[in-house]
PDB file of N, CA and C in Angstrom:
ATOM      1  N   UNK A   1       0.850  -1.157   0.000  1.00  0.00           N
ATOM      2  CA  UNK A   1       0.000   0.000   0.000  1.00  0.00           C
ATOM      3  C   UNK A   1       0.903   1.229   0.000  1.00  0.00           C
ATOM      4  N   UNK A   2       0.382   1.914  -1.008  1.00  0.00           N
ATOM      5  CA  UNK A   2       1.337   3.537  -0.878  1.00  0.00           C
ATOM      6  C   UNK A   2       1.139   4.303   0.357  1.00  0.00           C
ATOM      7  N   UNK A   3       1.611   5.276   0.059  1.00  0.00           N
ATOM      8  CA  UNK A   3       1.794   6.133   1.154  1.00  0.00           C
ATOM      9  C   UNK A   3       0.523   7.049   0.989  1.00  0.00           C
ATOM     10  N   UNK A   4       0.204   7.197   0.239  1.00  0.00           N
ATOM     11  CA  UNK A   4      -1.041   8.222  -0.439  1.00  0.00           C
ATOM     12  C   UNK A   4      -2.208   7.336   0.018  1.00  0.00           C
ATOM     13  N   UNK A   5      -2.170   5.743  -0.411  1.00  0.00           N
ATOM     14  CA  UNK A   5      -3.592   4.799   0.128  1.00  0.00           C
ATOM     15  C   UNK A   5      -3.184   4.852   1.161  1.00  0.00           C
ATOM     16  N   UNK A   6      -2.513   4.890   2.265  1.00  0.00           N
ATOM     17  CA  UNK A   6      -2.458   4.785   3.551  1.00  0.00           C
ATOM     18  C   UNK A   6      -2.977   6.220   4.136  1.00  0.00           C
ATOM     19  N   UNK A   7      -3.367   7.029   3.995  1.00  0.00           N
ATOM     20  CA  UNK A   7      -3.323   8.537   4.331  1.00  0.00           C
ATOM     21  C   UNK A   7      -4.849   8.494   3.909  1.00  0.00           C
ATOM     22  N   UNK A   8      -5.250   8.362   2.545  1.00  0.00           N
ATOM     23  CA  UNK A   8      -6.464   8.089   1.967  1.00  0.00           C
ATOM     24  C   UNK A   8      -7.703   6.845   3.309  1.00  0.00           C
ATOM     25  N   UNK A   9      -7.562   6.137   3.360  1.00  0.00           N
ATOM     26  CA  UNK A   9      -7.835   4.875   4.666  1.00  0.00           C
ATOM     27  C   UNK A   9      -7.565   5.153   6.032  1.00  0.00           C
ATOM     28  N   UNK A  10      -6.344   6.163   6.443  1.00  0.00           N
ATOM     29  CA  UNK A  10      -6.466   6.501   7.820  1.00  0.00           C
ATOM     30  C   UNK A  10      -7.649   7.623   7.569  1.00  0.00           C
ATOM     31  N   UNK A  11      -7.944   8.602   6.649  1.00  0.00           N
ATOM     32  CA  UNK A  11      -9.013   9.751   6.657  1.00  0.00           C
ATOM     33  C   UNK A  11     -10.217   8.871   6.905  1.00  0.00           C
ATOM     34  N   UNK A  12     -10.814   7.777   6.194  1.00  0.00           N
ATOM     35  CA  UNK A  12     -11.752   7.175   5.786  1.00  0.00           C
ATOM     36  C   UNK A  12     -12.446   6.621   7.352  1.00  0.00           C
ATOM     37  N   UNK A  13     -11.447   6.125   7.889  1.00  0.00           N
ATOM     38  CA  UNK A  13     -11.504   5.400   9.191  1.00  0.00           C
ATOM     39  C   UNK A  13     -11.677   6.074  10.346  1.00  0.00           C
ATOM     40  N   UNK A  14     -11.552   7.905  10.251  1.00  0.00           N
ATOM     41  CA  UNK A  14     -11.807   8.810  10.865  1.00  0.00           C
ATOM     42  C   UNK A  14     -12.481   9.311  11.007  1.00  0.00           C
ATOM     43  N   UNK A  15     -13.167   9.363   9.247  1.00  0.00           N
ATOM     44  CA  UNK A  15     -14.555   9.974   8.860  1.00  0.00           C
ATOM     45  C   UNK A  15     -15.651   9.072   9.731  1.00  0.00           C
ATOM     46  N   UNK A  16     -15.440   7.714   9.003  1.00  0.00           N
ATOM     47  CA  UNK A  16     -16.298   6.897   9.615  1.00  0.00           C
ATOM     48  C   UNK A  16     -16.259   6.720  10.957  1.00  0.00           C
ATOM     49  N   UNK A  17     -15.263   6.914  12.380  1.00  0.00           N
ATOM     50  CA  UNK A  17     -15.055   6.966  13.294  1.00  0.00           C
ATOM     51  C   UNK A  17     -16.558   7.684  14.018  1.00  0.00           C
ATOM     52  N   UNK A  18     -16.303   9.291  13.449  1.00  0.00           N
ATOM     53  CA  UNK A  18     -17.085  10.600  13.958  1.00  0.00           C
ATOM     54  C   UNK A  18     -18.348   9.799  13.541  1.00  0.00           C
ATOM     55  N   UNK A  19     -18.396   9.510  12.289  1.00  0.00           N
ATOM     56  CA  UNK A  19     -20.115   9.335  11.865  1.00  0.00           C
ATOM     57  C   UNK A  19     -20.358   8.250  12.569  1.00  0.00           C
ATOM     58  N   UNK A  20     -19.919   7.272  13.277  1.00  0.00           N
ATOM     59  CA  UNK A  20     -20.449   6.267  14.158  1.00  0.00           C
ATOM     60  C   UNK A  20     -20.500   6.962  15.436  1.00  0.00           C
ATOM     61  N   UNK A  21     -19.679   7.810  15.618  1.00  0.00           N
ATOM     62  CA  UNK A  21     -20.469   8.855  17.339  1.00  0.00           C
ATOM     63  C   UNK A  21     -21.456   9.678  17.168  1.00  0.00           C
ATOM     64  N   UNK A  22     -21.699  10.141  16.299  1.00  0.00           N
ATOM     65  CA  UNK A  22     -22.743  10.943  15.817  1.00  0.00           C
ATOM     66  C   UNK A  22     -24.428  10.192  15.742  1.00  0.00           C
ATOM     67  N   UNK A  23     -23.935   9.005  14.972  1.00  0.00           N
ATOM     68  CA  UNK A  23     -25.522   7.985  14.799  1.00  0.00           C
ATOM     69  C   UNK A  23     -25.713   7.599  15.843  1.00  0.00           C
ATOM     70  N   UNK A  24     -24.758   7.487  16.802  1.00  0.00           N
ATOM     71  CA  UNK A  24     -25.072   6.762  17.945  1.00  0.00           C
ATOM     72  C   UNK A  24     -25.645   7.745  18.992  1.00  0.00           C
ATOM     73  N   UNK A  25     -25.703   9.172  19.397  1.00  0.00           N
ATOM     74  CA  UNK A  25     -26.002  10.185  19.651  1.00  0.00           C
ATOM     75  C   UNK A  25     -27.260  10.334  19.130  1.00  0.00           C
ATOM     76  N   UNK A  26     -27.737  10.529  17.783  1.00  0.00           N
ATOM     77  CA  UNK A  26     -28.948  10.593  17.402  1.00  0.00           C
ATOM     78  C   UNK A  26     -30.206   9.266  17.644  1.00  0.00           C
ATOM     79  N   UNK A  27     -29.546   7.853  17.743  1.00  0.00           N
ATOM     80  CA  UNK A  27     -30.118   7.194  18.139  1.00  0.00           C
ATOM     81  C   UNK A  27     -30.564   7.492  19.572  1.00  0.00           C
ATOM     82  N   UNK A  28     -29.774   7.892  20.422  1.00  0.00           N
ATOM     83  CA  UNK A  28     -29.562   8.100  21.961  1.00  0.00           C
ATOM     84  C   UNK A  28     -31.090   8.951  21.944  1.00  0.00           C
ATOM     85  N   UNK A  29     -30.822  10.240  21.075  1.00  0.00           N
ATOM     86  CA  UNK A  29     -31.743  11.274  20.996  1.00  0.00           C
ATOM     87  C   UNK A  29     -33.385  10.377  20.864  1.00  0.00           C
ATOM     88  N   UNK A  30     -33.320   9.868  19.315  1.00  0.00           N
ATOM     89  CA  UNK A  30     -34.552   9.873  18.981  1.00  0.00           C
ATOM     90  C   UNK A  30     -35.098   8.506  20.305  1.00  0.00           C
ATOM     91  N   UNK A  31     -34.318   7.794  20.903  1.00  0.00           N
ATOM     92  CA  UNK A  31     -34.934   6.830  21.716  1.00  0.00           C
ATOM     93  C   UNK A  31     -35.580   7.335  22.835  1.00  0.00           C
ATOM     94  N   UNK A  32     -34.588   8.999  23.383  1.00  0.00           N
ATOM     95  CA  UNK A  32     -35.584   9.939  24.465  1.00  0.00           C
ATOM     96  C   UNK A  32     -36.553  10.493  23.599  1.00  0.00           C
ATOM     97  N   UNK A  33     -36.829  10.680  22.553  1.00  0.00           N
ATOM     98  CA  UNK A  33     -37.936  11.389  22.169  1.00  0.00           C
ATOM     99  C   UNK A  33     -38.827  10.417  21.699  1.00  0.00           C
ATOM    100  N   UNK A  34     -39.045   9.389  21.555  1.00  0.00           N
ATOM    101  CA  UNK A  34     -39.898   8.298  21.695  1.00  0.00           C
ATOM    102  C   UNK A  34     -40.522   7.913  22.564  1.00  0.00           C
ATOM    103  N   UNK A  35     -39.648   8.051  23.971  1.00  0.00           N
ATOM    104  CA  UNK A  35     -39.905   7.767  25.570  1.00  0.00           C
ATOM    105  C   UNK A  35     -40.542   9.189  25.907  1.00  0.00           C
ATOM    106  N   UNK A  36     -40.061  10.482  25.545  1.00  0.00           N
ATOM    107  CA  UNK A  36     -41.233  11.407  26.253  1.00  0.00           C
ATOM    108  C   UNK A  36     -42.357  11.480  24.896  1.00  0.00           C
ATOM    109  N   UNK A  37     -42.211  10.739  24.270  1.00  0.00           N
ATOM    110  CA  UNK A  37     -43.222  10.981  23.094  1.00  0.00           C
ATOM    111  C   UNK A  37     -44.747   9.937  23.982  1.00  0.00           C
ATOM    112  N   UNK A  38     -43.883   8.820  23.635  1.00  0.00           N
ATOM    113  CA  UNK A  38     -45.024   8.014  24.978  1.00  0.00           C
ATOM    114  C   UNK A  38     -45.913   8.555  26.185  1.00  0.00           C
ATOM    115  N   UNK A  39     -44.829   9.128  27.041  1.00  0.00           N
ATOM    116  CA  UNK A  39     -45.008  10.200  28.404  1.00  0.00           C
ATOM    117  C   UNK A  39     -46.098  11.259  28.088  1.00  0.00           C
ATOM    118  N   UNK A  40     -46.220  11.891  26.942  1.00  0.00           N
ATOM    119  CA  UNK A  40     -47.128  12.598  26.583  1.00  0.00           C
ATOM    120  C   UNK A  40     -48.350  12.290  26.449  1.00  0.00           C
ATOM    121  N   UNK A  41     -48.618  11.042  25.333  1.00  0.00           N
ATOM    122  CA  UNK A  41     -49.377  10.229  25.098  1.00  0.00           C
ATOM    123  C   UNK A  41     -50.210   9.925  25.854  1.00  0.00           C
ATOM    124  N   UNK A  42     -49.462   9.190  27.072  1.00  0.00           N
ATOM    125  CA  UNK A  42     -50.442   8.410  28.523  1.00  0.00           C
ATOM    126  C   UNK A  42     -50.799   9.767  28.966  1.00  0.00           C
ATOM    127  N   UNK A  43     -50.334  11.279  28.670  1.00  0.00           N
ATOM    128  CA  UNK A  43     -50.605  12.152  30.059  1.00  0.00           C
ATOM    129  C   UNK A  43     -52.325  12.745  29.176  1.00  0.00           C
ATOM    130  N   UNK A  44     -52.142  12.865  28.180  1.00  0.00           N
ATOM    131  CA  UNK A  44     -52.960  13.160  27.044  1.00  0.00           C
ATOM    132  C   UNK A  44     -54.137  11.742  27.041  1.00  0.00           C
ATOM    133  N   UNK A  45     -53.970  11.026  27.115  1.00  0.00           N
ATOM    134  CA  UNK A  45     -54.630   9.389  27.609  1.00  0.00           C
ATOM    135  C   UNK A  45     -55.776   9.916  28.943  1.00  0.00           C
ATOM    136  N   UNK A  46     -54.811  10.115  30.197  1.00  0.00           N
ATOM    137  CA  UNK A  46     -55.642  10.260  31.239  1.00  0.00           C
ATOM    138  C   UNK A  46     -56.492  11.363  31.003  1.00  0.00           C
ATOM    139  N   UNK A  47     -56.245  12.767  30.298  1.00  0.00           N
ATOM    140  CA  UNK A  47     -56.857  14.131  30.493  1.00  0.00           C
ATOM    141  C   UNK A  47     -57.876  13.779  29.750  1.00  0.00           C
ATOM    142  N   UNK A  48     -58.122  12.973  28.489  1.00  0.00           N
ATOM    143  CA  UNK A  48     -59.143  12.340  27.867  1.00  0.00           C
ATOM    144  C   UNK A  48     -60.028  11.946  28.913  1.00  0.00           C
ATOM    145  N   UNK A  49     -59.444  11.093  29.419  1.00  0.00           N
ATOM    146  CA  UNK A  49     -60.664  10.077  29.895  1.00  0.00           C
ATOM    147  C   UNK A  49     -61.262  11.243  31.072  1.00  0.00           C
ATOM    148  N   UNK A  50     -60.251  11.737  31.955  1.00  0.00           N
ATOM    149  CA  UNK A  50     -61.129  12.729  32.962  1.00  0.00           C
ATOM    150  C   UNK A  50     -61.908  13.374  32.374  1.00  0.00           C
ATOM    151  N   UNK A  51     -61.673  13.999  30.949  1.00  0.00           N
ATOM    152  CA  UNK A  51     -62.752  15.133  30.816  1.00  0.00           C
ATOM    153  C   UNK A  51     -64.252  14.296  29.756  1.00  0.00           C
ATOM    154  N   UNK A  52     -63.570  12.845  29.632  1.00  0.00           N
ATOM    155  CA  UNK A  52     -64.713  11.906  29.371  1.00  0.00           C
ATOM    156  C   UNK A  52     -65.434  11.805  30.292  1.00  0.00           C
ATOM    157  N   UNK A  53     -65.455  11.997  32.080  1.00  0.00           N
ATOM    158  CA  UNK A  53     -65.984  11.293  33.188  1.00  0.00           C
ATOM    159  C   UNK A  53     -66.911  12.702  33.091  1.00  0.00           C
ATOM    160  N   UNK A  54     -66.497  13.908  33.282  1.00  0.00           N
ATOM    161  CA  UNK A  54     -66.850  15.075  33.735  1.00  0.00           C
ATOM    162  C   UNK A  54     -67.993  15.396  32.672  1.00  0.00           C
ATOM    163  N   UNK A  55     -68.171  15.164  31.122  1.00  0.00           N
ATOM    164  CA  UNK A  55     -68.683  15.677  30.461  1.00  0.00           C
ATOM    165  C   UNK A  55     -69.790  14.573  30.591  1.00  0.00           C
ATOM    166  N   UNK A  56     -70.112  13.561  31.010  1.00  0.00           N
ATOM    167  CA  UNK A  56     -71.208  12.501  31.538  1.00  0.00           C
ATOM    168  C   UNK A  56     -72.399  13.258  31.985  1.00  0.00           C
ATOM    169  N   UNK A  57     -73.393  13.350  31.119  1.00  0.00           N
ATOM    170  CA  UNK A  57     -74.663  13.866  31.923  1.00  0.00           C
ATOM    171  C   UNK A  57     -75.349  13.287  32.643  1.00  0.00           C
ATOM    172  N   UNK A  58     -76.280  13.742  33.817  1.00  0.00           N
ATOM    173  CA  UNK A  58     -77.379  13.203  33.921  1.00  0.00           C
ATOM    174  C   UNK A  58     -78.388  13.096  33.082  1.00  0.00           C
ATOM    175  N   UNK A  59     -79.309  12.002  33.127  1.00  0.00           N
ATOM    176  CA  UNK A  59     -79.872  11.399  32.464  1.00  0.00           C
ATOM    177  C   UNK A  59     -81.612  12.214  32.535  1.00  0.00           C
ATOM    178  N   UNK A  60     -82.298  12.835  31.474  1.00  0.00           N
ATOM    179  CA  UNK A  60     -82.717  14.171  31.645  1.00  0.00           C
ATOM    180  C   UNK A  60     -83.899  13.461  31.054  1.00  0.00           C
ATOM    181  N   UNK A  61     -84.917  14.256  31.136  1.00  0.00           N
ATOM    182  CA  UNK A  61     -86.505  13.831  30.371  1.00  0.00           C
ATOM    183  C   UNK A  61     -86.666  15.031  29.052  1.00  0.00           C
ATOM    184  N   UNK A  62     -86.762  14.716  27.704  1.00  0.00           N
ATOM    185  CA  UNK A  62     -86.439  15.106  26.448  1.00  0.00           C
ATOM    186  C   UNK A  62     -88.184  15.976  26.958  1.00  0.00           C
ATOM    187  N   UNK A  63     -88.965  17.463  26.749  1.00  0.00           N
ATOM    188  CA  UNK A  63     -90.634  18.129  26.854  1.00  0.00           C
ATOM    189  C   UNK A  63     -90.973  17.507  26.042  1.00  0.00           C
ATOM    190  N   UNK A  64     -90.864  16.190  24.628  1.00  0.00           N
ATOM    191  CA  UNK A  64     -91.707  15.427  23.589  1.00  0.00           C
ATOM    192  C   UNK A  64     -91.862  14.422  25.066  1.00  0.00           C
ATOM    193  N   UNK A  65     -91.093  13.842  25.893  1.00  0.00           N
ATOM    194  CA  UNK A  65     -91.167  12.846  26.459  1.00  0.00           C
ATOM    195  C   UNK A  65     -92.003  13.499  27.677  1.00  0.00           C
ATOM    196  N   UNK A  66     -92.242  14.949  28.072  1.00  0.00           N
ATOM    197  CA  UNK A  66     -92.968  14.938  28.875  1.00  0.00           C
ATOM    198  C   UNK A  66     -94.031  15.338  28.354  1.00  0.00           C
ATOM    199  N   UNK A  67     -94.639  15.833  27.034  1.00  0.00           N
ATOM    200  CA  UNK A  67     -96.135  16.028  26.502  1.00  0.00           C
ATOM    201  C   UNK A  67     -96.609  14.708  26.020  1.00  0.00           C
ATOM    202  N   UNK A  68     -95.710  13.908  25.767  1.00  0.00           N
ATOM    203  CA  UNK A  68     -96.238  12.713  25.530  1.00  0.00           C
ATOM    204  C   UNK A  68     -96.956  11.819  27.010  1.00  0.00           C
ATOM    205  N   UNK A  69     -96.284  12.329  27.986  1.00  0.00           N
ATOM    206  CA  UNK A  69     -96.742  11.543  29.221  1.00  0.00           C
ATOM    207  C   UNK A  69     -97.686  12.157  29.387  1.00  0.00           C
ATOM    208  N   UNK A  70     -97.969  13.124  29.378  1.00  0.00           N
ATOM    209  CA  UNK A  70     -99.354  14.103  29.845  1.00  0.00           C
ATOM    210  C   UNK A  70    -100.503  13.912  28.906  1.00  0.00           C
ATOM    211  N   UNK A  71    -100.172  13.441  27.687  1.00  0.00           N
ATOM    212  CA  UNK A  71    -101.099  12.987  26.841  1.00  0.00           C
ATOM    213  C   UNK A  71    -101.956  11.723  27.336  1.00  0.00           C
ATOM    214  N   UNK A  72    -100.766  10.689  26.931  1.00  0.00           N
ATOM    215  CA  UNK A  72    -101.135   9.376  27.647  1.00  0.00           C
ATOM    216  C   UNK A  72    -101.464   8.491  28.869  1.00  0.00           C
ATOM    217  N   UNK A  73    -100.837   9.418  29.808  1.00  0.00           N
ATOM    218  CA  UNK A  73    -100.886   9.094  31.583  1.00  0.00           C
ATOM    219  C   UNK A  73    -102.269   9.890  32.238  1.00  0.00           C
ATOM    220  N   UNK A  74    -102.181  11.403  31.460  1.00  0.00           N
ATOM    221  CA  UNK A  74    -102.936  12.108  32.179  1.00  0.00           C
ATOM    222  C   UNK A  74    -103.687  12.564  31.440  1.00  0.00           C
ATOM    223  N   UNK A  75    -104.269  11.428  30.289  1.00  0.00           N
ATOM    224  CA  UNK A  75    -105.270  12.155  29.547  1.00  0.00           C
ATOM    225  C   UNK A  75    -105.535  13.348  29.012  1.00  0.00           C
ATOM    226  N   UNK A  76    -104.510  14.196  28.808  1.00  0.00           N
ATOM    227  CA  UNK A  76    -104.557  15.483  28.249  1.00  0.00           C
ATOM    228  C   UNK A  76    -105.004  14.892  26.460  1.00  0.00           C
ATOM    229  N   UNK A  77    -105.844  15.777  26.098  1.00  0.00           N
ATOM    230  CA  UNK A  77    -105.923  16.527  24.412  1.00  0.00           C
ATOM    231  C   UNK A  77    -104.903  17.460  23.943  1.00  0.00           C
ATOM    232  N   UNK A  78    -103.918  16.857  23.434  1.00  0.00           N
ATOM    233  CA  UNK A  78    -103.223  17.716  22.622  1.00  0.00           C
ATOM    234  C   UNK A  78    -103.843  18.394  21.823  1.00  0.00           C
ATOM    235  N   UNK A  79    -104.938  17.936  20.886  1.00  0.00           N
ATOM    236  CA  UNK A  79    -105.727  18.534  19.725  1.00  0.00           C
ATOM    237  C   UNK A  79    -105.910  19.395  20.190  1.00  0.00           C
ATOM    238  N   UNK A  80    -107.094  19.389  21.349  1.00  0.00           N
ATOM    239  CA  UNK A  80    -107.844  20.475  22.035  1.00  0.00           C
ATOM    240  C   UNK A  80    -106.669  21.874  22.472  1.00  0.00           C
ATOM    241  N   UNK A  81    -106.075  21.224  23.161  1.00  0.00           N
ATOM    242  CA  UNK A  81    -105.106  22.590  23.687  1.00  0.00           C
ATOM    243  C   UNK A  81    -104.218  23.504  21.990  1.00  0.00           C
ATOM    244  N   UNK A  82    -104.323  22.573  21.013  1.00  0.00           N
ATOM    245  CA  UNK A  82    -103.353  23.537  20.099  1.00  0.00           C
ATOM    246  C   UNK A  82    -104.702  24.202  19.549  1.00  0.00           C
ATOM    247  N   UNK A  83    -105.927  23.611  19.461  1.00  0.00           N
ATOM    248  CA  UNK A  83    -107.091  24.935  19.068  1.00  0.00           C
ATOM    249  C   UNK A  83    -107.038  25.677  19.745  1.00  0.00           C
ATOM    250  N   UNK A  84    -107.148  25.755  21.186  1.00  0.00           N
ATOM    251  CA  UNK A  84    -107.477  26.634  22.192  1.00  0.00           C
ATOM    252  C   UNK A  84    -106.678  27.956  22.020  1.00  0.00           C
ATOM    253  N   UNK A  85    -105.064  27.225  21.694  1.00  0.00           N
ATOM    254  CA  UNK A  85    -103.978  27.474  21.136  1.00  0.00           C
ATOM    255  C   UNK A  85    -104.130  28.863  20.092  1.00  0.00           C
ATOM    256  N   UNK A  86    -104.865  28.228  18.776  1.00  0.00           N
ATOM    257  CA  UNK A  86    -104.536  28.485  17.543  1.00  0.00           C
ATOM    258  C   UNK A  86    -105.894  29.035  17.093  1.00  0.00           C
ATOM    259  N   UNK A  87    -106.504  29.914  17.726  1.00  0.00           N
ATOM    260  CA  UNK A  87    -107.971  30.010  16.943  1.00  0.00           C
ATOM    261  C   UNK A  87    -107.976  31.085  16.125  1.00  0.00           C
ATOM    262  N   UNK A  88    -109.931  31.189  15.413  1.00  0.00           N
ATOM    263  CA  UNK A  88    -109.646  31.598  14.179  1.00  0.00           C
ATOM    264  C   UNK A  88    -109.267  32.985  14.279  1.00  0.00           C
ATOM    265  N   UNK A  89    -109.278  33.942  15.360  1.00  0.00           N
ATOM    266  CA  UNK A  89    -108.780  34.940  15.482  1.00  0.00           C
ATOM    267  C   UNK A  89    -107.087  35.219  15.646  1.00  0.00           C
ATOM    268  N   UNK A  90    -106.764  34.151  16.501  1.00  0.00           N
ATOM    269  CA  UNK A  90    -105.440  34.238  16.372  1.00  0.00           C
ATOM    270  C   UNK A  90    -104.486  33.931  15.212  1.00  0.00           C
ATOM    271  N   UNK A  91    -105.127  33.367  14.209  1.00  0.00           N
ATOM    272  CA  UNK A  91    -104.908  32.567  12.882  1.00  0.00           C
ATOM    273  C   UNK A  91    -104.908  33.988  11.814  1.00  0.00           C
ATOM    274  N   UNK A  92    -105.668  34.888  12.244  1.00  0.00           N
ATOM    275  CA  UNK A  92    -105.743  36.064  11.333  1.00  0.00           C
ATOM    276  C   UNK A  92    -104.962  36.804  11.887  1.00  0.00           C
ATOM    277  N   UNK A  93    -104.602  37.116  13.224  1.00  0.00           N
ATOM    278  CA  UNK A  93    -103.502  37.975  14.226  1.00  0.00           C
ATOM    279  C   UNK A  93    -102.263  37.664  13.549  1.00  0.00           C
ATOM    280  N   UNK A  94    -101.939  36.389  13.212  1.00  0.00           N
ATOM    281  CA  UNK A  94    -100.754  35.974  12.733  1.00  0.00           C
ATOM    282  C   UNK A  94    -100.114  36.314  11.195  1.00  0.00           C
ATOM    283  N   UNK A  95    -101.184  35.740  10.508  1.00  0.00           N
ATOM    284  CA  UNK A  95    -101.108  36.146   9.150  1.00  0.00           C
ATOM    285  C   UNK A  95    -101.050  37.700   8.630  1.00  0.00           C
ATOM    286  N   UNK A  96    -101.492  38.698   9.933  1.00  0.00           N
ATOM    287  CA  UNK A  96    -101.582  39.915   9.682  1.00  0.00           C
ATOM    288  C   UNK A  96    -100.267  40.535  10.644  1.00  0.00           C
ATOM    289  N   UNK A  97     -99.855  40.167  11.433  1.00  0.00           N
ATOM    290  CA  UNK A  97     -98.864  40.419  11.997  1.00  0.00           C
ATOM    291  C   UNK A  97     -97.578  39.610  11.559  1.00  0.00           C
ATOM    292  N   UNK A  98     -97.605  38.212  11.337  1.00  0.00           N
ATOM    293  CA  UNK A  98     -96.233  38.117  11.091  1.00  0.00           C
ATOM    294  C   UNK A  98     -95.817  37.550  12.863  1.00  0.00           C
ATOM    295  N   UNK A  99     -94.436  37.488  12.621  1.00  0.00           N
ATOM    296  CA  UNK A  99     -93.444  36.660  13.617  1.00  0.00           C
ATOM    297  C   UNK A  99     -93.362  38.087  15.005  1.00  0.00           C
ATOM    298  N   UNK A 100     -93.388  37.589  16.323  1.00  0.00           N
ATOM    299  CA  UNK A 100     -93.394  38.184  17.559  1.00  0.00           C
ATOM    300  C   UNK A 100     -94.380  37.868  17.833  1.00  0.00           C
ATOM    301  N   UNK A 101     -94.870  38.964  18.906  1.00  0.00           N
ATOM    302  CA  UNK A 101     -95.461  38.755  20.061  1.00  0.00           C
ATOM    303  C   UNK A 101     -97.372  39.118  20.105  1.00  0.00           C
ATOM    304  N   UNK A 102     -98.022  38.272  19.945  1.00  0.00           N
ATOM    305  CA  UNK A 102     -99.083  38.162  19.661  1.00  0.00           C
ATOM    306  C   UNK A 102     -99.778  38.010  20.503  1.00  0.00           C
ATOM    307  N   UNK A 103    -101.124  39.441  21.140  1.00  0.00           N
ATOM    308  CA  UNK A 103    -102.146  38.674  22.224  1.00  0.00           C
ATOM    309  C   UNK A 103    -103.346  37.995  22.161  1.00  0.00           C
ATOM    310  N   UNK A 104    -103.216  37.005  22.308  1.00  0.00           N
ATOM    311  CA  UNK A 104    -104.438  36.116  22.116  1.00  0.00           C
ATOM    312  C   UNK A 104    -104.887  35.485  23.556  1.00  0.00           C
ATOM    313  N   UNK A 105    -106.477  36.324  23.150  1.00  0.00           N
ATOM    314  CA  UNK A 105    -107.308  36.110  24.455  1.00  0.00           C
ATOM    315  C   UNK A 105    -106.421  36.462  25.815  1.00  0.00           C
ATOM    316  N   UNK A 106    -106.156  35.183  26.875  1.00  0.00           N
ATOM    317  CA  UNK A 106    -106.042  35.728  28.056  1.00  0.00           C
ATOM    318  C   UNK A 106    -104.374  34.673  28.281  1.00  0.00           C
ATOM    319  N   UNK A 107    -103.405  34.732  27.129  1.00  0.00           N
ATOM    320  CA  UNK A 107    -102.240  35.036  27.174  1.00  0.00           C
ATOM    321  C   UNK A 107    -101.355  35.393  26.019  1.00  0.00           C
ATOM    322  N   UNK A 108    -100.241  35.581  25.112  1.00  0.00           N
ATOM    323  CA  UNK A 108     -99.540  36.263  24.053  1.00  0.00           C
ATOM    324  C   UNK A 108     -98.702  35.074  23.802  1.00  0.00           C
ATOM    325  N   UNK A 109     -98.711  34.876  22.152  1.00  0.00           N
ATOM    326  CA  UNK A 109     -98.154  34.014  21.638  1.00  0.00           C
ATOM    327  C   UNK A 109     -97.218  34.271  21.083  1.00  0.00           C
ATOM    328  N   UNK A 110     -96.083  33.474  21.003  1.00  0.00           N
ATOM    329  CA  UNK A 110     -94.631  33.908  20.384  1.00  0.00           C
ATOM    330  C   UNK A 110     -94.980  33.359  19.553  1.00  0.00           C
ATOM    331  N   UNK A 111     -94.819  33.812  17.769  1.00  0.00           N
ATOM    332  CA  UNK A 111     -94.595  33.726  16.518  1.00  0.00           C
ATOM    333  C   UNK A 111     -93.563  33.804  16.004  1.00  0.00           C
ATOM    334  N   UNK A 112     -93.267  32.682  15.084  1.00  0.00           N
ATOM    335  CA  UNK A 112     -91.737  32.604  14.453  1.00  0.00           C
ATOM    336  C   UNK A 112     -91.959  31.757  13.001  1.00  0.00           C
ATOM    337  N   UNK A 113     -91.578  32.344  12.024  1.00  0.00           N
ATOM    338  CA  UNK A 113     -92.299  31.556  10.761  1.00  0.00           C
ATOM    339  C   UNK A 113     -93.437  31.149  10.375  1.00  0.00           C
ATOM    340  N   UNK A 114     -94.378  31.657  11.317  1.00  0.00           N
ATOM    341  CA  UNK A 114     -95.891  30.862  11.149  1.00  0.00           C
ATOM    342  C   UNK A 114     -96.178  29.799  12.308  1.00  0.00           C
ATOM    343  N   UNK A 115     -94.931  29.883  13.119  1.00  0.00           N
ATOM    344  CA  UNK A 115     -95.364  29.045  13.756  1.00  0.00           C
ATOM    345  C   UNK A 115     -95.261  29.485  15.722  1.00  0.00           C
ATOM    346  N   UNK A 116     -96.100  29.129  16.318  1.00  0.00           N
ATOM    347  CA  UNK A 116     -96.375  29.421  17.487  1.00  0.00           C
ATOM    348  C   UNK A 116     -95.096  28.808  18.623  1.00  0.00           C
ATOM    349  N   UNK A 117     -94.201  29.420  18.695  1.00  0.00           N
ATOM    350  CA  UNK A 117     -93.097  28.523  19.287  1.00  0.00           C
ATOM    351  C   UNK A 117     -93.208  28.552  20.851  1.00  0.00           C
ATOM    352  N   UNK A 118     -93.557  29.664  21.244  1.00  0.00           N
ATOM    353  CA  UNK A 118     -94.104  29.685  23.013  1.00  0.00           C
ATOM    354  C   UNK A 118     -95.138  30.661  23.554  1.00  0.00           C
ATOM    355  N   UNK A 119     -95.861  30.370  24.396  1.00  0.00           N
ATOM    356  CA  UNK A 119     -97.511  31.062  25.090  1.00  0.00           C
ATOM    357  C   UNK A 119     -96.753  31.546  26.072  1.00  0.00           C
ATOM    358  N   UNK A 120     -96.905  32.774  26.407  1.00  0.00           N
ATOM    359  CA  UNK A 120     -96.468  33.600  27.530  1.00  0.00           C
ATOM    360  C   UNK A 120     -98.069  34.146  28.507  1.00  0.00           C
TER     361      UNK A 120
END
């Protein structure tokens, strides 16, 4: 071997020296950033599930589920109450007024599209 390949092969063996401390460093690295990558994960894991526990409602009665009981349990007329509701005067109040606040007879009806959304 010349003197020139010998000089050429000690560089080579130097180069490659550094670049094997170097990969081995970045391995070092990316194996902690895997491990707090995890660490995050589980901490992000638990805050899930707590704010899964917290956002748990109680278990509530839907007003279809309570006009429906008042229909069927307690014999109420729905029919009857939306005439009582909706008569032919208030039917012309509406069509001539439009959406708000409407008095009919002996309470005022909220109007919204034509439609009677709450009795005050």
């Amino acid at each position: 071997m010349s003197v020139k390949q010998a000089q050429s092969l000690k560089e080579l063996q130097s180069r490659k020296n550094k670049l094997l401390v170097k990969k081995k460093s970045v391995e070092k690295e990316q194996n902690d950033l895997r491990k707090e990558h995890n660490r995050l994960k589980d901490q992000l894991n638990h805050i899930n599930s707590q704010i899964k526990k917290m956002q748990k409602k109680d278990v509530t009665v839907s007003e279809h589920a309570i006009l429906r009981y008042l229909e069927r349990t307690m014999g109420l007329n729905i029919e009857e109450i939306k005439r009582k509701i909706l008569t032919d005067k208030a039917k012309l109040a509406i069509a001539t007024l439009g959406n708000g606040k409407i008095p009919s007879g002996d309470c005022t009806l909220v109007v919204k599209d034509n439609t009677v959304v709450s009795v005050v």
